[in-house]
PDB file of N, CA and C in Angstrom:
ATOM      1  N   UNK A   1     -13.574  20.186  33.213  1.00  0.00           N
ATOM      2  CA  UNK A   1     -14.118  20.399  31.885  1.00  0.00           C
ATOM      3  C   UNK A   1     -13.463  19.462  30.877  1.00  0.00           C
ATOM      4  N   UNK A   2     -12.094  19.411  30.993  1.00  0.00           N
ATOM      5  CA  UNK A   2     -11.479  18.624  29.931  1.00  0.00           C
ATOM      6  C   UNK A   2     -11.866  16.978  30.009  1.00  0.00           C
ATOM      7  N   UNK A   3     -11.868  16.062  31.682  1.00  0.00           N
ATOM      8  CA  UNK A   3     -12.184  15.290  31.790  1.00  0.00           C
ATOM      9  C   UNK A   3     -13.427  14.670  31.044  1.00  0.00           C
ATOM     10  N   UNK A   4     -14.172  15.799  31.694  1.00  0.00           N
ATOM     11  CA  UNK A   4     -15.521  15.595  30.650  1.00  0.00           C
ATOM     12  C   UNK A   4     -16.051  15.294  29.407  1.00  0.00           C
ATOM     13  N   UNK A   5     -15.229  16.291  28.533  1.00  0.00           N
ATOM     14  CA  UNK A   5     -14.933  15.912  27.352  1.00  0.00           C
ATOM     15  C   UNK A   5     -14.737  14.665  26.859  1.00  0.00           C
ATOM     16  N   UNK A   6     -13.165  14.485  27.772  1.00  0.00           N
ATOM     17  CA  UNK A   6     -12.812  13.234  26.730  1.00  0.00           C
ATOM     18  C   UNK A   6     -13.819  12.021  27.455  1.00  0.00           C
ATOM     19  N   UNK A   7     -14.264  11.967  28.224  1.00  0.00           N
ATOM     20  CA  UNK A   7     -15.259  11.060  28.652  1.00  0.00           C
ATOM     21  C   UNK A   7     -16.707  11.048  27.291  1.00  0.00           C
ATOM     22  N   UNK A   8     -16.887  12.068  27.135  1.00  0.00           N
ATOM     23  CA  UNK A   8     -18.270  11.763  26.072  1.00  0.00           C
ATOM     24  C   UNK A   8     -17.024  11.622  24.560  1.00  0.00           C
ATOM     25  N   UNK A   9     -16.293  12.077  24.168  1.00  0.00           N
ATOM     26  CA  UNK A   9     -15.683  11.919  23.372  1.00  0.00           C
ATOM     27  C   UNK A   9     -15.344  10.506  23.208  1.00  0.00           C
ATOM     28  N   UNK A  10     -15.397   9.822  24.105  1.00  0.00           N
ATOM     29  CA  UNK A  10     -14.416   8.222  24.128  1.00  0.00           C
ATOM     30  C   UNK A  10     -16.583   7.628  23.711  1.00  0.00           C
ATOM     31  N   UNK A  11     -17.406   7.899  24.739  1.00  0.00           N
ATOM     32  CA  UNK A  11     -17.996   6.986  24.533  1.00  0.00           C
ATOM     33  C   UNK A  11     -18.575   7.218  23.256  1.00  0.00           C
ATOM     34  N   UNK A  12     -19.161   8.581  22.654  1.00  0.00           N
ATOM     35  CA  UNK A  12     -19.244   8.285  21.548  1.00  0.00           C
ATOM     36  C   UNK A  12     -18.655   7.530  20.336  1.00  0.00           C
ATOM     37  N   UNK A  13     -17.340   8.000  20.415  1.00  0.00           N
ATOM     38  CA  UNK A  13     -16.033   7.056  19.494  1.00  0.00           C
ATOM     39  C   UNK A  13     -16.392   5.482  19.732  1.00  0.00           C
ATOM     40  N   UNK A  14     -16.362   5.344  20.777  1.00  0.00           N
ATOM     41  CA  UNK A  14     -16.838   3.505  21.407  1.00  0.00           C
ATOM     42  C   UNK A  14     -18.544   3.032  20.169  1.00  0.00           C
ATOM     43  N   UNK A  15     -19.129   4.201  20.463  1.00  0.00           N
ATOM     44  CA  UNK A  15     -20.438   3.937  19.925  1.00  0.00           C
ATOM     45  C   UNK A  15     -20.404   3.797  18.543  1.00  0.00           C
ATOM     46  N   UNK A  16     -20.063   5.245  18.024  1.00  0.00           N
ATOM     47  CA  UNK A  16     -19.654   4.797  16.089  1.00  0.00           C
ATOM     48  C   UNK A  16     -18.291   3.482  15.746  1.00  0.00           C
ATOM     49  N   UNK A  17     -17.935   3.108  16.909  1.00  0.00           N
ATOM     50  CA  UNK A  17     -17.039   1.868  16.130  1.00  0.00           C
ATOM     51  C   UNK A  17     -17.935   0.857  16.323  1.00  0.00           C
ATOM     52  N   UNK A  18     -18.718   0.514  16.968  1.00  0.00           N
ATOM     53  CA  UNK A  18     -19.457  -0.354  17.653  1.00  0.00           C
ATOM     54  C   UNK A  18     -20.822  -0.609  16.046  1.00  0.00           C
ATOM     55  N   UNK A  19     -21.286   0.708  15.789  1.00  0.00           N
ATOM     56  CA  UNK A  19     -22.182   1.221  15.092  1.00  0.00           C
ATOM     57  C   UNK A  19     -21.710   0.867  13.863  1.00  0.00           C
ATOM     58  N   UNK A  20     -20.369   1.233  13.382  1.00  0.00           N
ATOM     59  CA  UNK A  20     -19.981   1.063  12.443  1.00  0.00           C
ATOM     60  C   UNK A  20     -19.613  -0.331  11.668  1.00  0.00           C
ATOM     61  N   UNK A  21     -18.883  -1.201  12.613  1.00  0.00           N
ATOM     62  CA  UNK A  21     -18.907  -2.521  12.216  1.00  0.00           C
ATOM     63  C   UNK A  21     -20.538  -3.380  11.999  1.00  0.00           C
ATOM     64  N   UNK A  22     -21.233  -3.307  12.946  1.00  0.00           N
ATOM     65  CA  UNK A  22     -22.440  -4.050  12.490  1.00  0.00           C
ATOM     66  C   UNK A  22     -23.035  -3.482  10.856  1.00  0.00           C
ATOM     67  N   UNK A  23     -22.988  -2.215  10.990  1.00  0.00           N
ATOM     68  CA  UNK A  23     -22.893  -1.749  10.164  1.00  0.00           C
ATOM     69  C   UNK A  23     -22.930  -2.350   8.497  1.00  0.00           C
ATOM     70  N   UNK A  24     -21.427  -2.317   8.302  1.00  0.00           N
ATOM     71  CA  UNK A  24     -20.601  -2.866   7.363  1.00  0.00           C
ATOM     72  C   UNK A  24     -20.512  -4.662   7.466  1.00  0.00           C
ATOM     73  N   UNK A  25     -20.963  -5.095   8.444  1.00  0.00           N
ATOM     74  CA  UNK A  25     -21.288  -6.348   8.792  1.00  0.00           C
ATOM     75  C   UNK A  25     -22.565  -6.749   7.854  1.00  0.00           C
ATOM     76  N   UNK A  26     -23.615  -6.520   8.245  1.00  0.00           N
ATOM     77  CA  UNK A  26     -24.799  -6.503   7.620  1.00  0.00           C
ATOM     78  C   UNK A  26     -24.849  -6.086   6.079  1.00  0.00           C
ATOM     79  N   UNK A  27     -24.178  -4.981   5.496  1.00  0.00           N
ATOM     80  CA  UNK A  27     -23.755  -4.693   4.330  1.00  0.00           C
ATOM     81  C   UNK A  27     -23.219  -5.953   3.769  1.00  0.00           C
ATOM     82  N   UNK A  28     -22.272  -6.299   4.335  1.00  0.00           N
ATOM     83  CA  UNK A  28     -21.509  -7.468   3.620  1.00  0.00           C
ATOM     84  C   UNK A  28     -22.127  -8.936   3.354  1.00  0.00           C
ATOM     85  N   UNK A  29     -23.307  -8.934   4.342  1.00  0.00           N
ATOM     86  CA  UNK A  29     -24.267 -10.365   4.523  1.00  0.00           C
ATOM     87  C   UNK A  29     -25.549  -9.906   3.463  1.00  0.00           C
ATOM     88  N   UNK A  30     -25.831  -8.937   3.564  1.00  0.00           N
ATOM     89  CA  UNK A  30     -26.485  -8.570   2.450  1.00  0.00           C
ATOM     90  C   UNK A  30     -26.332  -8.836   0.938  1.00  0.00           C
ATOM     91  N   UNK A  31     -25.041  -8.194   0.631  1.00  0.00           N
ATOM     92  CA  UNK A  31     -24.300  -8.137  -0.969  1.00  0.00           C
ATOM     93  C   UNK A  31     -23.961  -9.647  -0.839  1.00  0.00           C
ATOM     94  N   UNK A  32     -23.884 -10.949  -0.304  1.00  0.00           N
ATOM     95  CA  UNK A  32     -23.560 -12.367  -0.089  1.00  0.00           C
ATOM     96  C   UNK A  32     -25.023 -12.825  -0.670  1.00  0.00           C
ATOM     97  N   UNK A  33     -26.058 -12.644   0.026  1.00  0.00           N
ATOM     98  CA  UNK A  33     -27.046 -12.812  -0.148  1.00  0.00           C
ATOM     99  C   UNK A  33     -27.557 -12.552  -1.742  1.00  0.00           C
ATOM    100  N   UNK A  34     -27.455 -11.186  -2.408  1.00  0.00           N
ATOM    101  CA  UNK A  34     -28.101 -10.868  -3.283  1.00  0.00           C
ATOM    102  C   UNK A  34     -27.136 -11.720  -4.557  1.00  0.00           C
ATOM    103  N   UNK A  35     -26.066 -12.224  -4.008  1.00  0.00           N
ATOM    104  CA  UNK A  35     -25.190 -13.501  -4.871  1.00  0.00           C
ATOM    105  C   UNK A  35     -25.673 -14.622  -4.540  1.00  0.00           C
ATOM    106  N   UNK A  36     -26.530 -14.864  -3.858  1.00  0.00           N
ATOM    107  CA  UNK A  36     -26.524 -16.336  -3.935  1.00  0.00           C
ATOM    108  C   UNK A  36     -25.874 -17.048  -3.067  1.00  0.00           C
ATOM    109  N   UNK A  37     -25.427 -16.317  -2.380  1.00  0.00           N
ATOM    110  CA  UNK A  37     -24.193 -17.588  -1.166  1.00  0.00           C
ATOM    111  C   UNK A  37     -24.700 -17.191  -0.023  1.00  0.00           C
ATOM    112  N   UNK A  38     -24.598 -18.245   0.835  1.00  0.00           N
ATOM    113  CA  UNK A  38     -25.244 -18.325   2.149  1.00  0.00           C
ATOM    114  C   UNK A  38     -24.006 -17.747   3.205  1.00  0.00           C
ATOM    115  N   UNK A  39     -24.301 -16.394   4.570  1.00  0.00           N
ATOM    116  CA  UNK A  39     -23.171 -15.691   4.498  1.00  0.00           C
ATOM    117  C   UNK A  39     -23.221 -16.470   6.190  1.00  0.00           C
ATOM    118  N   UNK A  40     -24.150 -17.940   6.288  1.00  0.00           N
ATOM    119  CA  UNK A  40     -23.997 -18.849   7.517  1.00  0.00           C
ATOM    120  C   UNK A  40     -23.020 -20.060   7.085  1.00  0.00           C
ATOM    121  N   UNK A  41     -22.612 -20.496   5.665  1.00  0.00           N
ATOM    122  CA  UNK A  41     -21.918 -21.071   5.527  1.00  0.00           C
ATOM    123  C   UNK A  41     -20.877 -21.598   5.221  1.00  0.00           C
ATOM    124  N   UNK A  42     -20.068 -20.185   5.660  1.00  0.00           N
ATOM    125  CA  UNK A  42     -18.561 -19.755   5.590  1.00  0.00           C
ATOM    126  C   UNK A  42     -17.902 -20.991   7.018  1.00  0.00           C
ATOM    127  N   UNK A  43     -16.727 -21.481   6.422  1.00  0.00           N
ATOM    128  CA  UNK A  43     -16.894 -22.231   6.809  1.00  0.00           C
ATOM    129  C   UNK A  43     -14.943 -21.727   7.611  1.00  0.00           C
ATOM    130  N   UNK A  44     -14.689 -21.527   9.001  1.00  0.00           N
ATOM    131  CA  UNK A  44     -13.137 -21.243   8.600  1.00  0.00           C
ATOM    132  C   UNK A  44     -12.168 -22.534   8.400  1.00  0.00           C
ATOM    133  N   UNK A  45     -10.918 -21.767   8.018  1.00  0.00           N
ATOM    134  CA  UNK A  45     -10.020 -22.661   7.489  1.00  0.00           C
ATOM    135  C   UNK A  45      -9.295 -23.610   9.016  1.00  0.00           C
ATOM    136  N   UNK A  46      -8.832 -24.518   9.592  1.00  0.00           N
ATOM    137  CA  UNK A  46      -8.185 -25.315  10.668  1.00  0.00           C
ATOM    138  C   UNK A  46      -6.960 -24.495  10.728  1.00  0.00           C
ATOM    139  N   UNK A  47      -6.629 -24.077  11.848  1.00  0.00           N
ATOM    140  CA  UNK A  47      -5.120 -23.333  12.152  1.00  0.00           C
ATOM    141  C   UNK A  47      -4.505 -24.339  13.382  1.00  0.00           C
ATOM    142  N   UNK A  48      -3.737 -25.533  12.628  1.00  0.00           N
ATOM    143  CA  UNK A  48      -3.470 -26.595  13.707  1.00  0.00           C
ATOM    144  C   UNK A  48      -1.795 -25.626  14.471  1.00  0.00           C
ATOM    145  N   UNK A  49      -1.418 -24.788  13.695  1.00  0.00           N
ATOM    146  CA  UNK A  49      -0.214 -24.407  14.716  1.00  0.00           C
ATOM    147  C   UNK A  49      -0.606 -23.204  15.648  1.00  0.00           C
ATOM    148  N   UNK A  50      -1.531 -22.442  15.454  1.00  0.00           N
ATOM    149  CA  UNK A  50      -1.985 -21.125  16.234  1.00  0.00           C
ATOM    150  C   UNK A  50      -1.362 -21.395  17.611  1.00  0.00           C
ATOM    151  N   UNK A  51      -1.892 -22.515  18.158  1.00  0.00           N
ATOM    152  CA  UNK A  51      -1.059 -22.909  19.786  1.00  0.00           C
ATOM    153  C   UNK A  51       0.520 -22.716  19.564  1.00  0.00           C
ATOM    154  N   UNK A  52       0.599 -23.204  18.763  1.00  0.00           N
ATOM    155  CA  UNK A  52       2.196 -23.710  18.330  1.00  0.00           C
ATOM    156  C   UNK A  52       3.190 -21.784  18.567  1.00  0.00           C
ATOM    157  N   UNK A  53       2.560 -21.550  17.228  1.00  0.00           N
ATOM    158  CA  UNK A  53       3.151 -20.065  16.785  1.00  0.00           C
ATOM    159  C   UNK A  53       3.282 -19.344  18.444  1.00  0.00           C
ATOM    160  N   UNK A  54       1.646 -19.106  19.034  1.00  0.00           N
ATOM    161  CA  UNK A  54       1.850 -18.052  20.297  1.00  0.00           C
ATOM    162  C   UNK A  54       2.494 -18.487  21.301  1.00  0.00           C
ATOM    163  N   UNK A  55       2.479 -19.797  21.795  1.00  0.00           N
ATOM    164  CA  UNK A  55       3.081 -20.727  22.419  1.00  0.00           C
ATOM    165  C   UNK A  55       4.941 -20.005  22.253  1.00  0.00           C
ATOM    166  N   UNK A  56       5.529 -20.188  20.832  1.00  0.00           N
ATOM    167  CA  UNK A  56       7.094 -19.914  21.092  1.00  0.00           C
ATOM    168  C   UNK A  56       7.196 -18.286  21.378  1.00  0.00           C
ATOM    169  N   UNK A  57       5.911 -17.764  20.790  1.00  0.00           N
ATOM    170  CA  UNK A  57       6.250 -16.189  20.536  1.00  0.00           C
ATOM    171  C   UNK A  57       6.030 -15.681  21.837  1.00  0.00           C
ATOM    172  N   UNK A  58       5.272 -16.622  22.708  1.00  0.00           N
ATOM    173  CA  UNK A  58       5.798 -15.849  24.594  1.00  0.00           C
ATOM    174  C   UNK A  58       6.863 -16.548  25.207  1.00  0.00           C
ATOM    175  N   UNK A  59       6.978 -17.585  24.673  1.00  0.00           N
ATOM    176  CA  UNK A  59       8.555 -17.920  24.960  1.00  0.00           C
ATOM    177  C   UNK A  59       9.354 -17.063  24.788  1.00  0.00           C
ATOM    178  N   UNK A  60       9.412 -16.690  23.361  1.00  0.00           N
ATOM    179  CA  UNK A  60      10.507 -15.629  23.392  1.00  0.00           C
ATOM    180  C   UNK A  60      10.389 -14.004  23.562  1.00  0.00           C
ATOM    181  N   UNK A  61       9.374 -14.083  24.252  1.00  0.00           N
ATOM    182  CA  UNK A  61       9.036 -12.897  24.726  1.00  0.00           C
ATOM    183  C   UNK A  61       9.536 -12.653  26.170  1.00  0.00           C
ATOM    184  N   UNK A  62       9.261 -13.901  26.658  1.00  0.00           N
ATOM    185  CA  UNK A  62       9.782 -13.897  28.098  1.00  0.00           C
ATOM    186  C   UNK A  62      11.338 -14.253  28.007  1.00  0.00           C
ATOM    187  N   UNK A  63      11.729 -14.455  27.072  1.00  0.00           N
ATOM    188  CA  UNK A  63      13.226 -14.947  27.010  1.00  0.00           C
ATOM    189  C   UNK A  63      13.720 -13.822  26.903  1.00  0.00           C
ATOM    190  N   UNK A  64      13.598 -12.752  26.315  1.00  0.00           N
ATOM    191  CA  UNK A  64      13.816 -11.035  25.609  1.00  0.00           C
ATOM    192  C   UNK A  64      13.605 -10.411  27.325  1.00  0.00           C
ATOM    193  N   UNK A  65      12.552 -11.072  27.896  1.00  0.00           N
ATOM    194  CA  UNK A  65      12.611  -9.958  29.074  1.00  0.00           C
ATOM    195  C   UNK A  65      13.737 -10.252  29.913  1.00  0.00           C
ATOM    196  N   UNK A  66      14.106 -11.677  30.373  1.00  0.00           N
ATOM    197  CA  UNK A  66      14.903 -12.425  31.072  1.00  0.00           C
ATOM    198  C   UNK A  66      16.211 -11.897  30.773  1.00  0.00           C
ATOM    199  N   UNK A  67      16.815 -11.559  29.292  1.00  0.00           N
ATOM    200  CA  UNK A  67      17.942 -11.465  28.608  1.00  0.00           C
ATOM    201  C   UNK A  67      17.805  -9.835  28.922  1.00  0.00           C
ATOM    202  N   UNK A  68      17.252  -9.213  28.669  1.00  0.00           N
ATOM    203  CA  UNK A  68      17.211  -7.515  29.088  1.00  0.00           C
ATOM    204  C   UNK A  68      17.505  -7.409  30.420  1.00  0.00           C
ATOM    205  N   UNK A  69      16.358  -8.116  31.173  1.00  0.00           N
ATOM    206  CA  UNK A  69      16.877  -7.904  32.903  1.00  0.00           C
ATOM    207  C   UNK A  69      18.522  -8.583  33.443  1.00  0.00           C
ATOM    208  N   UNK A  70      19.087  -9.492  32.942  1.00  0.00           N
ATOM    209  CA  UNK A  70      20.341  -9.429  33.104  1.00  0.00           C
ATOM    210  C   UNK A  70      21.445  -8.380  32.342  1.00  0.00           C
ATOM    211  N   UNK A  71      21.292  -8.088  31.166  1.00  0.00           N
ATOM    212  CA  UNK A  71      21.810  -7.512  30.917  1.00  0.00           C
ATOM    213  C   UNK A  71      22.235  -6.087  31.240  1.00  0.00           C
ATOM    214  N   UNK A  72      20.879  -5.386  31.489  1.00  0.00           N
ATOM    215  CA  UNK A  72      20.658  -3.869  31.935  1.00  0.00           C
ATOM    216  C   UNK A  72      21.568  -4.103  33.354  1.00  0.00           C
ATOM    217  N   UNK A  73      21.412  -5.236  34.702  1.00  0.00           N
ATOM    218  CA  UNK A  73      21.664  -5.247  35.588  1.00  0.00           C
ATOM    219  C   UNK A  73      23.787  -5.600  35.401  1.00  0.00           C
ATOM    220  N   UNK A  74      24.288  -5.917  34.194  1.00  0.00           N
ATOM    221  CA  UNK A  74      25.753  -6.489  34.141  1.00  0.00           C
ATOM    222  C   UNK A  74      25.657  -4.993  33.293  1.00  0.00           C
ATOM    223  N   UNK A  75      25.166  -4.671  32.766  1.00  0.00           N
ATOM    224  CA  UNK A  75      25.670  -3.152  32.017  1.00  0.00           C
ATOM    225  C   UNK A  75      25.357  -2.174  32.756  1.00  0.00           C
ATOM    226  N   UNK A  76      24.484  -1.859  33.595  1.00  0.00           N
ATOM    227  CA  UNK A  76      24.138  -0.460  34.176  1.00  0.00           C
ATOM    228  C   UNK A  76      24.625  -0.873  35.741  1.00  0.00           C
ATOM    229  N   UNK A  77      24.901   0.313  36.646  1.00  0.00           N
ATOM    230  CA  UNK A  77      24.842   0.231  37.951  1.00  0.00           C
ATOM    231  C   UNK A  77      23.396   0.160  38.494  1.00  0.00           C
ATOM    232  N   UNK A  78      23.567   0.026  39.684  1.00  0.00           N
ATOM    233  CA  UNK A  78      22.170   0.663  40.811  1.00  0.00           C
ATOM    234  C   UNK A  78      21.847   2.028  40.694  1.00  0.00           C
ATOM    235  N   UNK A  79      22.776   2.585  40.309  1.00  0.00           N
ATOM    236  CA  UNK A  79      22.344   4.426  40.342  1.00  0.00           C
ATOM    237  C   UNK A  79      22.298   4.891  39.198  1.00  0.00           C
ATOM    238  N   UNK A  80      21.038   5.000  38.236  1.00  0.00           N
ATOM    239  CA  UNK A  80      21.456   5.147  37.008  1.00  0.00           C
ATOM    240  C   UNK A  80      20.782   6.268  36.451  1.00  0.00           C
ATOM    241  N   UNK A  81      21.378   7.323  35.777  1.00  0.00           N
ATOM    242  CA  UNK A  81      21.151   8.413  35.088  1.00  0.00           C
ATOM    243  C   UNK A  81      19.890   7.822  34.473  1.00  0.00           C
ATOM    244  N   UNK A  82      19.478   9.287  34.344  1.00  0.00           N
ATOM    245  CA  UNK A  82      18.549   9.305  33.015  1.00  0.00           C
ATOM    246  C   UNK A  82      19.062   8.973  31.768  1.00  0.00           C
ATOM    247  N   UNK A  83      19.798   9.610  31.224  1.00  0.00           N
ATOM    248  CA  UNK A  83      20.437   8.668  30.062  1.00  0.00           C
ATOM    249  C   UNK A  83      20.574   7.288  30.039  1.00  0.00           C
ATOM    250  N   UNK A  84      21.085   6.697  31.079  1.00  0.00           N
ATOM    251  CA  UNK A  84      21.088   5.309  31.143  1.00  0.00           C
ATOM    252  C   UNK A  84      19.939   4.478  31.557  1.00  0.00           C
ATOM    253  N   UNK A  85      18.804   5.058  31.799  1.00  0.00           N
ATOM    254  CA  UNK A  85      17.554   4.823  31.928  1.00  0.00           C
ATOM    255  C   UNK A  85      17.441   4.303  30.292  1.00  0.00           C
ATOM    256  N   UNK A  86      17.194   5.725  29.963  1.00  0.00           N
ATOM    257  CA  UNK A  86      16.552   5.518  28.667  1.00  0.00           C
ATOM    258  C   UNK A  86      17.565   4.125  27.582  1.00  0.00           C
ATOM    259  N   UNK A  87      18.579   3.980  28.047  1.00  0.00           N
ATOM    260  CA  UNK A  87      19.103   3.221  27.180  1.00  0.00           C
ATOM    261  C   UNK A  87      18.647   1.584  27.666  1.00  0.00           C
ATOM    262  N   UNK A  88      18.242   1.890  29.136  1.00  0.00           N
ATOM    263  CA  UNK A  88      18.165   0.492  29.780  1.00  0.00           C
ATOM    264  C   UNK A  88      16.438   0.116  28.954  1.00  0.00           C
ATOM    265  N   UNK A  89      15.761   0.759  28.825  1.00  0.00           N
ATOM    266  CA  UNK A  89      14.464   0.531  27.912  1.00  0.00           C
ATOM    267  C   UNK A  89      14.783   0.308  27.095  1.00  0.00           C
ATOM    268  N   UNK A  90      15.533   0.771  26.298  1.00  0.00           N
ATOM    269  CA  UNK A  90      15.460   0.696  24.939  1.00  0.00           C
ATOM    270  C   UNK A  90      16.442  -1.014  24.727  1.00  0.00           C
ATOM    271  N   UNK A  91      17.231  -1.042  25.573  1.00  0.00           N
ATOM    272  CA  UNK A  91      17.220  -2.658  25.649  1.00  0.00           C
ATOM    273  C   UNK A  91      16.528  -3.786  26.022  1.00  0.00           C
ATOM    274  N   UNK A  92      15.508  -3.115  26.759  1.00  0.00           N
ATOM    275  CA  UNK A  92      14.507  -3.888  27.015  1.00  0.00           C
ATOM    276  C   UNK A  92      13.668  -4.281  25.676  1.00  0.00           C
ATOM    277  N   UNK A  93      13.120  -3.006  24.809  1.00  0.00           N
ATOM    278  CA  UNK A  93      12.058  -2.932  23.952  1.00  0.00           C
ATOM    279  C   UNK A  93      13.078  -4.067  22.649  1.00  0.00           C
ATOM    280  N   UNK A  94      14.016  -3.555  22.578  1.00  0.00           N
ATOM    281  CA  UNK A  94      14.970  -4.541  21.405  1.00  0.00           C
ATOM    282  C   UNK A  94      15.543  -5.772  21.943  1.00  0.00           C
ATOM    283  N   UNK A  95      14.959  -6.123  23.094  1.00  0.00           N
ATOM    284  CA  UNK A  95      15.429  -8.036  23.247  1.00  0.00           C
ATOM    285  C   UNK A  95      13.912  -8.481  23.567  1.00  0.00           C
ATOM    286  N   UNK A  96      12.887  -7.985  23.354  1.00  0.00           N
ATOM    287  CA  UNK A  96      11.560  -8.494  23.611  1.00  0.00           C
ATOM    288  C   UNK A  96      11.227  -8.636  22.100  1.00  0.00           C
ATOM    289  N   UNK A  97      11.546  -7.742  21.433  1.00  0.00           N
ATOM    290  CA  UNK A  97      11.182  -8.115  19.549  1.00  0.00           C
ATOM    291  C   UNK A  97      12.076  -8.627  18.736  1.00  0.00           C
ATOM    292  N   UNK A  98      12.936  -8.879  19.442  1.00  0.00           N
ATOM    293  CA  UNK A  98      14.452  -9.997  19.180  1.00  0.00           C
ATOM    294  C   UNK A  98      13.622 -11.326  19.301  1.00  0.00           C
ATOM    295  N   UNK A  99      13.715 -11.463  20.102  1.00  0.00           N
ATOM    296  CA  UNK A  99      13.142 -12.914  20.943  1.00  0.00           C
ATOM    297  C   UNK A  99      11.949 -13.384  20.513  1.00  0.00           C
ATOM    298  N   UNK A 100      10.892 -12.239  20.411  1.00  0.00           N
ATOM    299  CA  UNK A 100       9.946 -12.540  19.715  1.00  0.00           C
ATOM    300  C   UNK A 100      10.076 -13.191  18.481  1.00  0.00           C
ATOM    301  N   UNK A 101      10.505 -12.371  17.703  1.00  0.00           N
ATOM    302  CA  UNK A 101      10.164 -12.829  16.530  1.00  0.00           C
ATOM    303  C   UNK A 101      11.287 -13.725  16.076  1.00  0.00           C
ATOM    304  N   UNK A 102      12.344 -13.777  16.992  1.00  0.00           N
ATOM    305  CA  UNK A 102      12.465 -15.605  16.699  1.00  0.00           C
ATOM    306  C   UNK A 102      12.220 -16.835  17.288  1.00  0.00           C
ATOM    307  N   UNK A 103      11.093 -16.312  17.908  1.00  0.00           N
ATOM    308  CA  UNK A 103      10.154 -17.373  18.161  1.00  0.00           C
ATOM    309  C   UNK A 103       9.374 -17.423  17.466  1.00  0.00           C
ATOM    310  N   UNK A 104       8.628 -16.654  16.478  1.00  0.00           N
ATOM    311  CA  UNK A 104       8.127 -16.681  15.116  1.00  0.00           C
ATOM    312  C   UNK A 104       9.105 -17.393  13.956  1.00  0.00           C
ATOM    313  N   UNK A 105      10.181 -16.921  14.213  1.00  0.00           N
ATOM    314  CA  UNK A 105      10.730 -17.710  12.799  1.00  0.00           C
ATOM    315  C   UNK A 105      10.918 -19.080  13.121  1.00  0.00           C
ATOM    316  N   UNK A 106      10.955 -19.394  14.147  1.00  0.00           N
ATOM    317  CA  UNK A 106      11.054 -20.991  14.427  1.00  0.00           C
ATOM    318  C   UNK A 106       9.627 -21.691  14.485  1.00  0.00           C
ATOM    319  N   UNK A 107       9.166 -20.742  14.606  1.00  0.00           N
ATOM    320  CA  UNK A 107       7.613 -21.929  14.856  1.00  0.00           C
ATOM    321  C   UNK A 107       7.385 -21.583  13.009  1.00  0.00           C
ATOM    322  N   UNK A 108       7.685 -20.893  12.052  1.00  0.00           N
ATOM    323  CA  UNK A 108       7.123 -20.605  10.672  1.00  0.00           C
ATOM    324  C   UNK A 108       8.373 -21.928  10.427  1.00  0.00           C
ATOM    325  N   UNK A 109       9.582 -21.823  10.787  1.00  0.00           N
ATOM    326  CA  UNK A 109      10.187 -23.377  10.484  1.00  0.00           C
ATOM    327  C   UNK A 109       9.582 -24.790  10.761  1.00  0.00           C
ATOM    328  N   UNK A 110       9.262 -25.184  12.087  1.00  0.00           N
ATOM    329  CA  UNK A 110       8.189 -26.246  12.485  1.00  0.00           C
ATOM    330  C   UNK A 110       7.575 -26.430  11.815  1.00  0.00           C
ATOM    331  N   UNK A 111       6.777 -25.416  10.973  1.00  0.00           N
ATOM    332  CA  UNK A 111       5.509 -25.697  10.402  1.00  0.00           C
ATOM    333  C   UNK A 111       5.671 -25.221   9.052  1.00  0.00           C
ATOM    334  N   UNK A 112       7.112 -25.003   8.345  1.00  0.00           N
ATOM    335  CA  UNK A 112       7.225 -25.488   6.966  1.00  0.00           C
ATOM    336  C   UNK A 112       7.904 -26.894   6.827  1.00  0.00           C
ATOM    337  N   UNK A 113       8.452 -27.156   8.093  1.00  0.00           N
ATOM    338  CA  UNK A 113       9.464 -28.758   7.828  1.00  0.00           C
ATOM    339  C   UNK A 113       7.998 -29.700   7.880  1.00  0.00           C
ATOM    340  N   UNK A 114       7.172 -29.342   8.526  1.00  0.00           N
ATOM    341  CA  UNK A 114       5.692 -30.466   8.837  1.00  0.00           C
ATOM    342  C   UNK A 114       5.368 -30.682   7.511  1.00  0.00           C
ATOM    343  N   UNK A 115       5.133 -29.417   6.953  1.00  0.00           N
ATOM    344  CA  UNK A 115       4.234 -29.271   5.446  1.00  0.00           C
ATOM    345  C   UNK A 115       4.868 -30.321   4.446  1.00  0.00           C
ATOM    346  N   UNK A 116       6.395 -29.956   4.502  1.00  0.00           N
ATOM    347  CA  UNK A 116       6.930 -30.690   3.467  1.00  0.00           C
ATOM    348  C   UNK A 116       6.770 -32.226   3.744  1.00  0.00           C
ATOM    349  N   UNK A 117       6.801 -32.440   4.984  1.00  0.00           N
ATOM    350  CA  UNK A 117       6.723 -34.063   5.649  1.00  0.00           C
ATOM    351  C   UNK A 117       5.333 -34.666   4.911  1.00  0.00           C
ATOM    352  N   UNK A 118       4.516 -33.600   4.285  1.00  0.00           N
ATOM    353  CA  UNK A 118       2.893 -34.548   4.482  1.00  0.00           C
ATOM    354  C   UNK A 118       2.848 -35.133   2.589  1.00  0.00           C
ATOM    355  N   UNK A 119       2.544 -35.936   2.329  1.00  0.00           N
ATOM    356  CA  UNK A 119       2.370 -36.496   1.133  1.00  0.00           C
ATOM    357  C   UNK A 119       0.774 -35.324   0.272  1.00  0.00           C
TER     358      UNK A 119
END
C-alpha cells in the first residue's frame, strides 16, 4: 500500500513540476511579447572559464577524497567503532568541500588575474 502511494505521489509531483515550468515558461514569453521584445532573441552571455571553474572543482574534489582516504586509513584502525565510523565520514564530507572549494577559489583567481590582464 505504501509503495503505491509514493509511486503515484512521485509521478504526479514529476507531472506538476513538469506542468508547472512550461507553465511559467510561456507566461514569461508572453509578458516579453506584449513588451515588444522578441523572447527568440535572448541572446546568452560567453562563459569562457565554465571548463576552467568545473575542471579545478573535480580536481579538488578528488583531491578531498584522496586526502580523506589516507587520512581516515593513518587515523583510524581496520576495526573501527561506530563512533569512529561516524567520524571517518565526517572527514570525508569536510576534505571533499575543503578541496572543493579551493578549487573554486583558484579558478575565481585565474579568472580575476585574466580580467585584469585584458585592456
Amino acid at each position: 500500500m505504501s509503495g503505491e502511494l509514493v509511486a503515484i505521489v512521485m509521478f504526479v509531483g514529476a507531472f506538476a513540476l513538469v506542468f508547472g515550468i512550461r507553465y511559467l515558461s510561456n507566461k514569461e514569453k508572453m509578458a516579453m511579447i506584449e513588451r515588444g521584445i522578441d523572447p527568440g532573441a535572448q541572446k546568452s552571455t560567453p562563459k569562457p572559464f565554465l571548463s576552467l571553474k568545473f575542471g579545478l572543482l573535480m580536481m579538488g574534489l578528488g583531491l578531498g577524497l584522496i586526502i580523506a582516504l589516507f587520512t581516515t586509513r593513518a587515523v583510524f584502525s581496520a576495526n573501527m567503532t561506530n563512533a569512529e565510523e561516524g567520524q571517518a565520514v565526517a572527514v570525508y564530507f569536510g576534505s571533499v568541500f575543503i578541496f572543493g572549494g579551493l578549487g573554486l577559489i583558484v579558478s575565481y583567481l585565474i579568472e580575476k588575474k585574466w580580467l585584469d590582464q585584458q585592456p
